[in-house]
N, C-alpha and C. Protein backbone atom coordinates (compact mmCIF):
# COMPACT_ATOMS: atom_id res chain seq x y z
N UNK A 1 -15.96 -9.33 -39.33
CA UNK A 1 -16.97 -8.82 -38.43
C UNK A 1 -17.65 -7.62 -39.08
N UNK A 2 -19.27 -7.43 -39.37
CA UNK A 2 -19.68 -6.48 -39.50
C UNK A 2 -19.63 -5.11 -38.89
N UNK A 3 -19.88 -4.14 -39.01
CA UNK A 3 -19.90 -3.06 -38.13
C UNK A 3 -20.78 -2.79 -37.29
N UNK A 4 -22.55 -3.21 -37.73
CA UNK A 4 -23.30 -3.94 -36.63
C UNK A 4 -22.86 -4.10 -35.51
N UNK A 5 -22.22 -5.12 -35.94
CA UNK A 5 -21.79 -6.17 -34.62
C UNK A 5 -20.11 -6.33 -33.99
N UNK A 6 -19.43 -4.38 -34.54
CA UNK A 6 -18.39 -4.18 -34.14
C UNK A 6 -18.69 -3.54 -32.65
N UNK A 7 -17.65 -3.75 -32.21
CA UNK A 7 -17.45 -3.17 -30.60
C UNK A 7 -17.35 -1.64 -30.88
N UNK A 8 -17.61 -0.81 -29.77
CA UNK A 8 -17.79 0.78 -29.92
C UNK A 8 -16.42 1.18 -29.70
N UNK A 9 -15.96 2.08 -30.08
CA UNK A 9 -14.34 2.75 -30.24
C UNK A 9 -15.18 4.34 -29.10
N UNK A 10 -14.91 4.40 -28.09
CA UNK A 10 -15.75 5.21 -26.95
C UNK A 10 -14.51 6.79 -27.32
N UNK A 11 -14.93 7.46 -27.22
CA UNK A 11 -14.25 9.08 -27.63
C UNK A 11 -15.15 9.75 -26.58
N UNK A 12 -14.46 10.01 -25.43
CA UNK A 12 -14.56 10.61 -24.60
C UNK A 12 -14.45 11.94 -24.24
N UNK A 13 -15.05 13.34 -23.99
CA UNK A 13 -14.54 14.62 -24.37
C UNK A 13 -15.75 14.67 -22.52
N UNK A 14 -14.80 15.70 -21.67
CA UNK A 14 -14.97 16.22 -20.92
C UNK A 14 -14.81 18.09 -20.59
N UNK A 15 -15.40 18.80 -20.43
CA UNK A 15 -15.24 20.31 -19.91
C UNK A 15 -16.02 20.59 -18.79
N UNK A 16 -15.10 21.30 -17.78
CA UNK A 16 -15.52 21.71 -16.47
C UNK A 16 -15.39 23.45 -16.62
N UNK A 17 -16.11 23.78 -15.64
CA UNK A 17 -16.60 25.45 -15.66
C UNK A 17 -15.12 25.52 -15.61
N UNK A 18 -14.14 25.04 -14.94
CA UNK A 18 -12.55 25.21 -14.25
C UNK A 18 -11.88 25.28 -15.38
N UNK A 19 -12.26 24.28 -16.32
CA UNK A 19 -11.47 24.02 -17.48
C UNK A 19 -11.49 25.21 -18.25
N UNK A 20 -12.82 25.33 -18.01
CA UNK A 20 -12.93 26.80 -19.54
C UNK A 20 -11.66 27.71 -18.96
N UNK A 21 -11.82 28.41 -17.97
CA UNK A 21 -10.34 29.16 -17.94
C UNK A 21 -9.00 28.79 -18.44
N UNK A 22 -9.11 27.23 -18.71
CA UNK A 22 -7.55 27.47 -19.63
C UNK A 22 -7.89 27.69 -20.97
N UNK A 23 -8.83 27.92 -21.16
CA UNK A 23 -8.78 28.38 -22.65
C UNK A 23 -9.23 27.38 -23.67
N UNK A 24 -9.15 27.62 -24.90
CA UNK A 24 -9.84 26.99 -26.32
C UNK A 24 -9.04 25.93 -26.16
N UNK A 25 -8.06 25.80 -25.69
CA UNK A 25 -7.34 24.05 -25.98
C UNK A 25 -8.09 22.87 -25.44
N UNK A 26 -9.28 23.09 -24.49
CA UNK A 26 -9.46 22.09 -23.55
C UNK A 26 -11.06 22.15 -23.90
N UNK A 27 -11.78 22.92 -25.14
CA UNK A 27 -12.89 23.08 -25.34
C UNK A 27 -13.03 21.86 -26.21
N UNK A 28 -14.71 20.99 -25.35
CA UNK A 28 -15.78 19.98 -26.40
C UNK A 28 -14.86 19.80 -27.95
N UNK A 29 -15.41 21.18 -28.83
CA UNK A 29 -15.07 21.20 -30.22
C UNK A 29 -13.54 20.96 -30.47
N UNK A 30 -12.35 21.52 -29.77
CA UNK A 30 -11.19 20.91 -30.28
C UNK A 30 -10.71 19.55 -29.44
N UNK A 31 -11.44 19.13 -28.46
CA UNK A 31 -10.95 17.68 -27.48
C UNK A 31 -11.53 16.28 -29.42
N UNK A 32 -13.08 16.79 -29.46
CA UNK A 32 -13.06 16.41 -30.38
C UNK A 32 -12.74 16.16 -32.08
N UNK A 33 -12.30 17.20 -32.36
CA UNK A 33 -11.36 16.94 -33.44
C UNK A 33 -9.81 16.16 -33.01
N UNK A 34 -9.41 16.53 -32.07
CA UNK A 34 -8.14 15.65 -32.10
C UNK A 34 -8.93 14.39 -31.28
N UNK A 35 -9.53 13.50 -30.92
CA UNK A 35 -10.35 12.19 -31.00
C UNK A 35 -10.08 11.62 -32.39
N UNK A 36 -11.11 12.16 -32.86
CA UNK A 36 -11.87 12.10 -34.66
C UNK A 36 -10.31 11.76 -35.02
N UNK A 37 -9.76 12.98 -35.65
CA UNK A 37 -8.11 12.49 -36.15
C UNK A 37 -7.58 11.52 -35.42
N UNK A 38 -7.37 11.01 -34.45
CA UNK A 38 -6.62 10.38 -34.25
C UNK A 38 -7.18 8.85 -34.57
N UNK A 39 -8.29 8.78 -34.12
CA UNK A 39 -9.19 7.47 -34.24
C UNK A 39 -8.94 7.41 -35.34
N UNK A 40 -9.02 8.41 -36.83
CA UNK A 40 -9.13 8.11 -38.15
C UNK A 40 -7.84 7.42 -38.40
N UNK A 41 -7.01 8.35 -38.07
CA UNK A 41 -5.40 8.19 -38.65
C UNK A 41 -4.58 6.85 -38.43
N UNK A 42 -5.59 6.46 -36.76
CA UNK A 42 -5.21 4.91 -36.24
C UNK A 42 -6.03 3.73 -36.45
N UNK A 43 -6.94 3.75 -37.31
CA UNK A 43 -7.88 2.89 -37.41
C UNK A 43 -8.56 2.13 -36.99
N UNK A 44 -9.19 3.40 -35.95
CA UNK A 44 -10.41 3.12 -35.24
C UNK A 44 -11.68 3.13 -35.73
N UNK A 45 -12.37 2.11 -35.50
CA UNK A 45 -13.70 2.23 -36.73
C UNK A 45 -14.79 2.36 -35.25
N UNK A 46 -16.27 2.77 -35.67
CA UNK A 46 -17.56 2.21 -34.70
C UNK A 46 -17.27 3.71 -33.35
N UNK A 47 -16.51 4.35 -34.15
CA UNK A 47 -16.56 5.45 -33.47
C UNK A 47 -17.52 5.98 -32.80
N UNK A 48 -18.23 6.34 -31.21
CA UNK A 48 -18.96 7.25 -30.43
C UNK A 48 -18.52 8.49 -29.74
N UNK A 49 -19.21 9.35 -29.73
CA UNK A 49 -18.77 10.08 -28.70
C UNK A 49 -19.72 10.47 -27.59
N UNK A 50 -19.19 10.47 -25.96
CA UNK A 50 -19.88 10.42 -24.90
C UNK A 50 -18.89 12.18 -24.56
N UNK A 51 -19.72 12.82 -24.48
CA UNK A 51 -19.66 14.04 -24.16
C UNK A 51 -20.40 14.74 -22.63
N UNK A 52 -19.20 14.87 -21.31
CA UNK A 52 -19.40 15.59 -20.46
C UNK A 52 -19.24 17.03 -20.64
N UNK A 53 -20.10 18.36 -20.82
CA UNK A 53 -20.10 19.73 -20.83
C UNK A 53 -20.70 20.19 -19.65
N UNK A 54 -19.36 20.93 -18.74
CA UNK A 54 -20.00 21.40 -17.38
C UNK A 54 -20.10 20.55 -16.19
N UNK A 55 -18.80 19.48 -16.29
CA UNK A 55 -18.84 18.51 -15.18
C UNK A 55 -17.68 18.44 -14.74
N UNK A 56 -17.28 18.49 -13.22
CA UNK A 56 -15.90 18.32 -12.89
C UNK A 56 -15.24 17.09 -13.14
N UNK A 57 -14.15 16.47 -13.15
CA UNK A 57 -13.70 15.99 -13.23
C UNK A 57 -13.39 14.62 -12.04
N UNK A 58 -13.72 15.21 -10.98
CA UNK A 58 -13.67 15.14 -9.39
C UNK A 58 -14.80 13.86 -8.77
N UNK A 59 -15.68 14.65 -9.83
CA UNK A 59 -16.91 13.11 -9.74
C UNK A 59 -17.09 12.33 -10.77
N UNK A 60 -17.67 10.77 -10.34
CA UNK A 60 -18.13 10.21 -11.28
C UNK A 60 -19.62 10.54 -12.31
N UNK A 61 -20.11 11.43 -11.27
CA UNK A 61 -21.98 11.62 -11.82
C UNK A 61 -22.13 12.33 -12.70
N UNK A 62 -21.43 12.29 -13.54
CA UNK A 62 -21.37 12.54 -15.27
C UNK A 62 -22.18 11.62 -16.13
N UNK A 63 -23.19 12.29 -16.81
CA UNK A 63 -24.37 11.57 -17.57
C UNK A 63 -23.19 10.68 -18.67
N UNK A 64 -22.25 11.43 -19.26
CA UNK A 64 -22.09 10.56 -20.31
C UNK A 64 -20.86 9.51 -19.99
N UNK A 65 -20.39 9.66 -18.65
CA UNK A 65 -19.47 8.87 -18.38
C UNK A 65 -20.03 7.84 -17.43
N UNK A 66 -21.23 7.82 -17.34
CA UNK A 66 -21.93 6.88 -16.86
C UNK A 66 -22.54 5.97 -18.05
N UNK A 67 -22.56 6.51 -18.79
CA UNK A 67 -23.22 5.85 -20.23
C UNK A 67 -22.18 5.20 -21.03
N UNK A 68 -20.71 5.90 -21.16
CA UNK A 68 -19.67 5.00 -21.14
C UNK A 68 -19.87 3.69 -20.38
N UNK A 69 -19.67 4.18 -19.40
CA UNK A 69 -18.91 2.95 -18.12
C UNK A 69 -20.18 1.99 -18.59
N UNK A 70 -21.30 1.98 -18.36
CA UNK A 70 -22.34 0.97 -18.55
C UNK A 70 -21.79 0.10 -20.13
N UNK A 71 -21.51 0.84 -21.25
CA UNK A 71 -21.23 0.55 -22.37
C UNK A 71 -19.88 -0.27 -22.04
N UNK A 72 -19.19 0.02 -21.14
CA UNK A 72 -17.94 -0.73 -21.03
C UNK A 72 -18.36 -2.36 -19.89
N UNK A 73 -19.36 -2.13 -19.35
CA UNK A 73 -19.48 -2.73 -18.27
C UNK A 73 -20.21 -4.10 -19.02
N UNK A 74 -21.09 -3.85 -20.42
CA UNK A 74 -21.95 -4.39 -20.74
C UNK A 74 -21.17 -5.51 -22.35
N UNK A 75 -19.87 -4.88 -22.06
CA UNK A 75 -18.89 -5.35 -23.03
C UNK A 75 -19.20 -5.06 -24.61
N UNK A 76 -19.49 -3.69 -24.85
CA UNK A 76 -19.79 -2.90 -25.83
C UNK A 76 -18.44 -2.16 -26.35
N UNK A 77 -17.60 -1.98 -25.68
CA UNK A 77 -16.40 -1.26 -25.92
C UNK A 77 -15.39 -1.53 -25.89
N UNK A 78 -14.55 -1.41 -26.95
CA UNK A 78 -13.65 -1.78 -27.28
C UNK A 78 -12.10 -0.86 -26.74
N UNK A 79 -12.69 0.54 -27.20
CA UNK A 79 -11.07 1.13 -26.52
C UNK A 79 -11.97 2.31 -25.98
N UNK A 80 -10.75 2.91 -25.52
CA UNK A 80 -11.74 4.25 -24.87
C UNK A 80 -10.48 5.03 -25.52
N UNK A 81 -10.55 6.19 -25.50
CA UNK A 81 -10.08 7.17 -26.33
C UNK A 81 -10.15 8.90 -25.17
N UNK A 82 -9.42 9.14 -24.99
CA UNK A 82 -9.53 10.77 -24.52
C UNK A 82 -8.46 11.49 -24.62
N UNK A 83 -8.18 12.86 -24.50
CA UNK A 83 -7.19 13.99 -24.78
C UNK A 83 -6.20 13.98 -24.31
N UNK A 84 -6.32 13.54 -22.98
CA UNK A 84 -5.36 13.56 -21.55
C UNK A 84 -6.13 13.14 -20.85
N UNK A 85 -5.52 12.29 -20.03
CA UNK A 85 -5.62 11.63 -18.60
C UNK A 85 -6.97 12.61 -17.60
N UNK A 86 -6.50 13.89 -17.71
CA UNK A 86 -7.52 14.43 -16.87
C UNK A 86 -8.76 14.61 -17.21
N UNK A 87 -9.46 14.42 -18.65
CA UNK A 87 -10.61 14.18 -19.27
C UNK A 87 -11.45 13.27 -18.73
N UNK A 88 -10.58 11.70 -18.77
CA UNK A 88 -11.18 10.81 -17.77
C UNK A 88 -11.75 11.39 -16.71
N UNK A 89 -10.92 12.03 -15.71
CA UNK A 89 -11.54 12.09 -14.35
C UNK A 89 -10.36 12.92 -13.30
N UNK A 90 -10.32 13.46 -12.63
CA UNK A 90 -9.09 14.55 -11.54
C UNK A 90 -9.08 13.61 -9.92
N UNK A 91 -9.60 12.30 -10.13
CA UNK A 91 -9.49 11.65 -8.92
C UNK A 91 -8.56 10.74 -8.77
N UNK A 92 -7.19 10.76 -8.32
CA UNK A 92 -6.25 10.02 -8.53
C UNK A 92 -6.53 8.48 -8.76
N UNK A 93 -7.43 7.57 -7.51
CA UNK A 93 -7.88 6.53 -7.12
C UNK A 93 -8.71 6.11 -8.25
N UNK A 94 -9.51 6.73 -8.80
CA UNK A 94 -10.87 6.39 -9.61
C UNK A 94 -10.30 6.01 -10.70
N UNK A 95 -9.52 7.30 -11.33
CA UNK A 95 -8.93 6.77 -12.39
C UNK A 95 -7.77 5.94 -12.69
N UNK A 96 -6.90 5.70 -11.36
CA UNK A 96 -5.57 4.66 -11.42
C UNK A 96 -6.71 3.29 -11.40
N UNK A 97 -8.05 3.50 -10.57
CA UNK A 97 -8.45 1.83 -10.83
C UNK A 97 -9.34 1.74 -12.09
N UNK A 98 -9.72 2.72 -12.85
CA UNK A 98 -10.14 2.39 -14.17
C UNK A 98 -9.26 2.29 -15.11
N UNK A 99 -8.18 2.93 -14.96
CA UNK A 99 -6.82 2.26 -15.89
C UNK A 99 -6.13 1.12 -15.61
N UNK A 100 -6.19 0.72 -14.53
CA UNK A 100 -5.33 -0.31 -13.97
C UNK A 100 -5.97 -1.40 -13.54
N UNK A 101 -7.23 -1.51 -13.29
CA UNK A 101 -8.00 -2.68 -12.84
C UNK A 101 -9.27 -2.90 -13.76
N UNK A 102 -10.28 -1.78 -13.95
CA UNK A 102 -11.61 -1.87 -14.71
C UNK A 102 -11.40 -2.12 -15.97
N UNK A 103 -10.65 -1.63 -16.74
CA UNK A 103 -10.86 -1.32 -18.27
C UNK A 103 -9.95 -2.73 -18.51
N UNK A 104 -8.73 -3.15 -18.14
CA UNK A 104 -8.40 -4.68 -18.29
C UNK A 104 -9.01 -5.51 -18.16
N UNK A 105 -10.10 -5.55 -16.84
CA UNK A 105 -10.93 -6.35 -16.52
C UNK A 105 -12.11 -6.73 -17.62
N UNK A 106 -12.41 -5.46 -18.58
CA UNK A 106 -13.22 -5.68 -19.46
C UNK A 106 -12.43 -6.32 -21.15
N UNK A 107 -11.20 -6.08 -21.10
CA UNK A 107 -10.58 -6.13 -22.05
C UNK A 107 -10.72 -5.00 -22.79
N UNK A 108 -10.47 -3.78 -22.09
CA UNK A 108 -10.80 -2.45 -22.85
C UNK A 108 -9.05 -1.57 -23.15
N UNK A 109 -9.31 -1.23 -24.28
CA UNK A 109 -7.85 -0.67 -24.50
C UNK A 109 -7.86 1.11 -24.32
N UNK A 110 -6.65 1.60 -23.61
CA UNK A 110 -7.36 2.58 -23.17
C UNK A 110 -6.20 3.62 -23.40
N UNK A 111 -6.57 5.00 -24.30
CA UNK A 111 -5.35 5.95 -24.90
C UNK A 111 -5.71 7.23 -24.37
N UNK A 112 -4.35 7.94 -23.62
CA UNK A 112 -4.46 9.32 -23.68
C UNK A 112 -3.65 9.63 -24.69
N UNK A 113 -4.25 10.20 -25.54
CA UNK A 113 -3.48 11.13 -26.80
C UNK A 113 -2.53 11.72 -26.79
N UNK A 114 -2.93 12.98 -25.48
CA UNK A 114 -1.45 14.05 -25.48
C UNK A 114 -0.40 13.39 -24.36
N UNK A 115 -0.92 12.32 -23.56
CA UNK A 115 -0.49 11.96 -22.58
C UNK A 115 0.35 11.25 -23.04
N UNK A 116 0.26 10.05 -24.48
CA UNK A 116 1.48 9.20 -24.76
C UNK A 116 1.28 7.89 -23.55
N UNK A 117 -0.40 7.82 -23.46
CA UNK A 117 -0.42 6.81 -23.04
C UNK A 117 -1.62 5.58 -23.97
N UNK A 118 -1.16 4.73 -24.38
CA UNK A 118 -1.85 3.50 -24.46
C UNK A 118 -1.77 2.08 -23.75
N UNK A 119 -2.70 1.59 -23.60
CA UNK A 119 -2.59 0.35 -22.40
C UNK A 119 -2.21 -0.47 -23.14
N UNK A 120 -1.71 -1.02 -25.04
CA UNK A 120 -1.69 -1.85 -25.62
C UNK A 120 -0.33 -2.35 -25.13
N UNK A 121 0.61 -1.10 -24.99
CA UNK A 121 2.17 -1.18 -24.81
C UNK A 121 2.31 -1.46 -23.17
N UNK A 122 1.23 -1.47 -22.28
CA UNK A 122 1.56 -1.90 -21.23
C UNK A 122 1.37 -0.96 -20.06
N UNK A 123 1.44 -0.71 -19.09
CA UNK A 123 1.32 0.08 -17.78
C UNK A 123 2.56 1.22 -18.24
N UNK A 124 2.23 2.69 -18.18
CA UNK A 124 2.86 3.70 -18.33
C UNK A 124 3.37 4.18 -16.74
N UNK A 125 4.57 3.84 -16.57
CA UNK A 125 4.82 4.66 -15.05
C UNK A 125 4.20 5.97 -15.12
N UNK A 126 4.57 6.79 -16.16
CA UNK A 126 3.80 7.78 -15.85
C UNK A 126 2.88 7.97 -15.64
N UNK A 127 1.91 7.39 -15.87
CA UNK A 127 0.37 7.69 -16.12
C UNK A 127 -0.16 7.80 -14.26
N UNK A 128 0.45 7.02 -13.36
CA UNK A 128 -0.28 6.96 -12.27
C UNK A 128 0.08 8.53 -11.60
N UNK A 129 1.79 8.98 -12.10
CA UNK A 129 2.31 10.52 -11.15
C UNK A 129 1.19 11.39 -11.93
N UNK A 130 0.71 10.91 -13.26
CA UNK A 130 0.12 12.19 -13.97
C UNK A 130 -1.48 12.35 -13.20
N UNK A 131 -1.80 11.11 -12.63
CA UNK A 131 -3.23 11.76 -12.27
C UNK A 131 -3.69 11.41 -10.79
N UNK A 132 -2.27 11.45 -10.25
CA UNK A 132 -1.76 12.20 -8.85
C UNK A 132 -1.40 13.85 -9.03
N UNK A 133 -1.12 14.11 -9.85
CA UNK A 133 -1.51 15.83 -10.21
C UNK A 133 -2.44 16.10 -10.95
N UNK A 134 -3.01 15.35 -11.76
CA UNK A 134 -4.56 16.12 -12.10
C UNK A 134 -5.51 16.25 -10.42
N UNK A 135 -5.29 15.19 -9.88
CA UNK A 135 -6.00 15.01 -8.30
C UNK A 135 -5.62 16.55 -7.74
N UNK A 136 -4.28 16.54 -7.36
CA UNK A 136 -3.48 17.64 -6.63
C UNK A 136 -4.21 18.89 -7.50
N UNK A 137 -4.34 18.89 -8.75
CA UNK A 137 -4.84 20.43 -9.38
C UNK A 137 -6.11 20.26 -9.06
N UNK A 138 -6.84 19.60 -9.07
CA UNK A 138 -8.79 19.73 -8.52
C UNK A 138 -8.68 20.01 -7.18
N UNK A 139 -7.72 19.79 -6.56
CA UNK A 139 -7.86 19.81 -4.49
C UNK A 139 -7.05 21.56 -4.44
N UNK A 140 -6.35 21.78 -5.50
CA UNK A 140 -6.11 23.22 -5.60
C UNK A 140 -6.80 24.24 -5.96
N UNK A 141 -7.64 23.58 -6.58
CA UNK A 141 -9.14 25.01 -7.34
C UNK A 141 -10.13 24.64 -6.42
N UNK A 142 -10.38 23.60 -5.89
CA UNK A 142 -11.21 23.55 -4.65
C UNK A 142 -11.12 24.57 -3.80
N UNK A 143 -9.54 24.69 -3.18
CA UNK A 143 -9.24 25.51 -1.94
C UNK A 143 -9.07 26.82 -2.84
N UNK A 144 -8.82 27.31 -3.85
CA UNK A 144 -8.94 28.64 -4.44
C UNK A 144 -10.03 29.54 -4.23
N UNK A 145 -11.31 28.57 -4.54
CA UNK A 145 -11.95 28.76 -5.19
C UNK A 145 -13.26 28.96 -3.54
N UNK A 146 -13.15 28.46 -2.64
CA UNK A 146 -13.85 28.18 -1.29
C UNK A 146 -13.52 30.18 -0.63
N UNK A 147 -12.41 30.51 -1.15
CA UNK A 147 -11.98 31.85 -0.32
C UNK A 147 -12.37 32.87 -1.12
């Protein structure tokens, strides 16, 4: 298969105003170097990156995760790629059915990096408690953040 006419390897990098307070670990520039490395190191080719800066996690109406999803929807993509689970998205539901129903449905393979999750090896019990607390931490800076 040419590279043309290879499927997109999707590298996903998300930052919310919320996020910046934890600091440089969760910043654009290092979400994407550990992408890049890892895609390299695992031999991921047709590499993109769809970059949310300044979007919660909470919603879907993220320019570039709408430009994903269309790319996934349109059977352009091959794996999706992000840092941790909460990059995807902080909505328990949204993202248990884009891991668990959408991205199979497309035949999309789908890795959190620090999370130690890939869909190749199968459904991660963990993965659903982990973003039942990314959920629980967005419904906590919500109510922080309202007072």
């Amino acid at each position: 298969m040419s590279t043309t006419n290879q499927k997109i390897t999707a590298l996903y990098c998300r930052l919310s105003q919320e996020d910046m307070r934890e600091g440089e670990s969760l910043s654009i520039e290092n979400q994407k170097l550990i992408l890049k490395k890892y895609a390299d190191e695992h031999g991921f080719f047709n590499c993109k990156f769809y970059v949310d800066d300044g979007y919660s996690g909470a919603s879907t109406e993220r320019p570039a995760y709408k430009e994903m999803m269309n790319d996934v929807e349109n059977e352009r993509v091959s794996t999706v790629i992000v840092k941790d689970q909460s990059r995807l998205g902080r909505d328990y539901l949204q993202t248990g059915l884009l891991m668990e129903i959408t991205f199979p449905q497309y035949d999309v393979r789908f890795i959190a990096v620090n999370d130690g999750v890939d869909s190749i090896n199968g459904v991660n019990d963990f993965a659903g408690i982990k973003n039942y607390f990314n959920d629980l931490y967005n419904s906590l800076l919500k109510t922080n953040f309202k007072e």
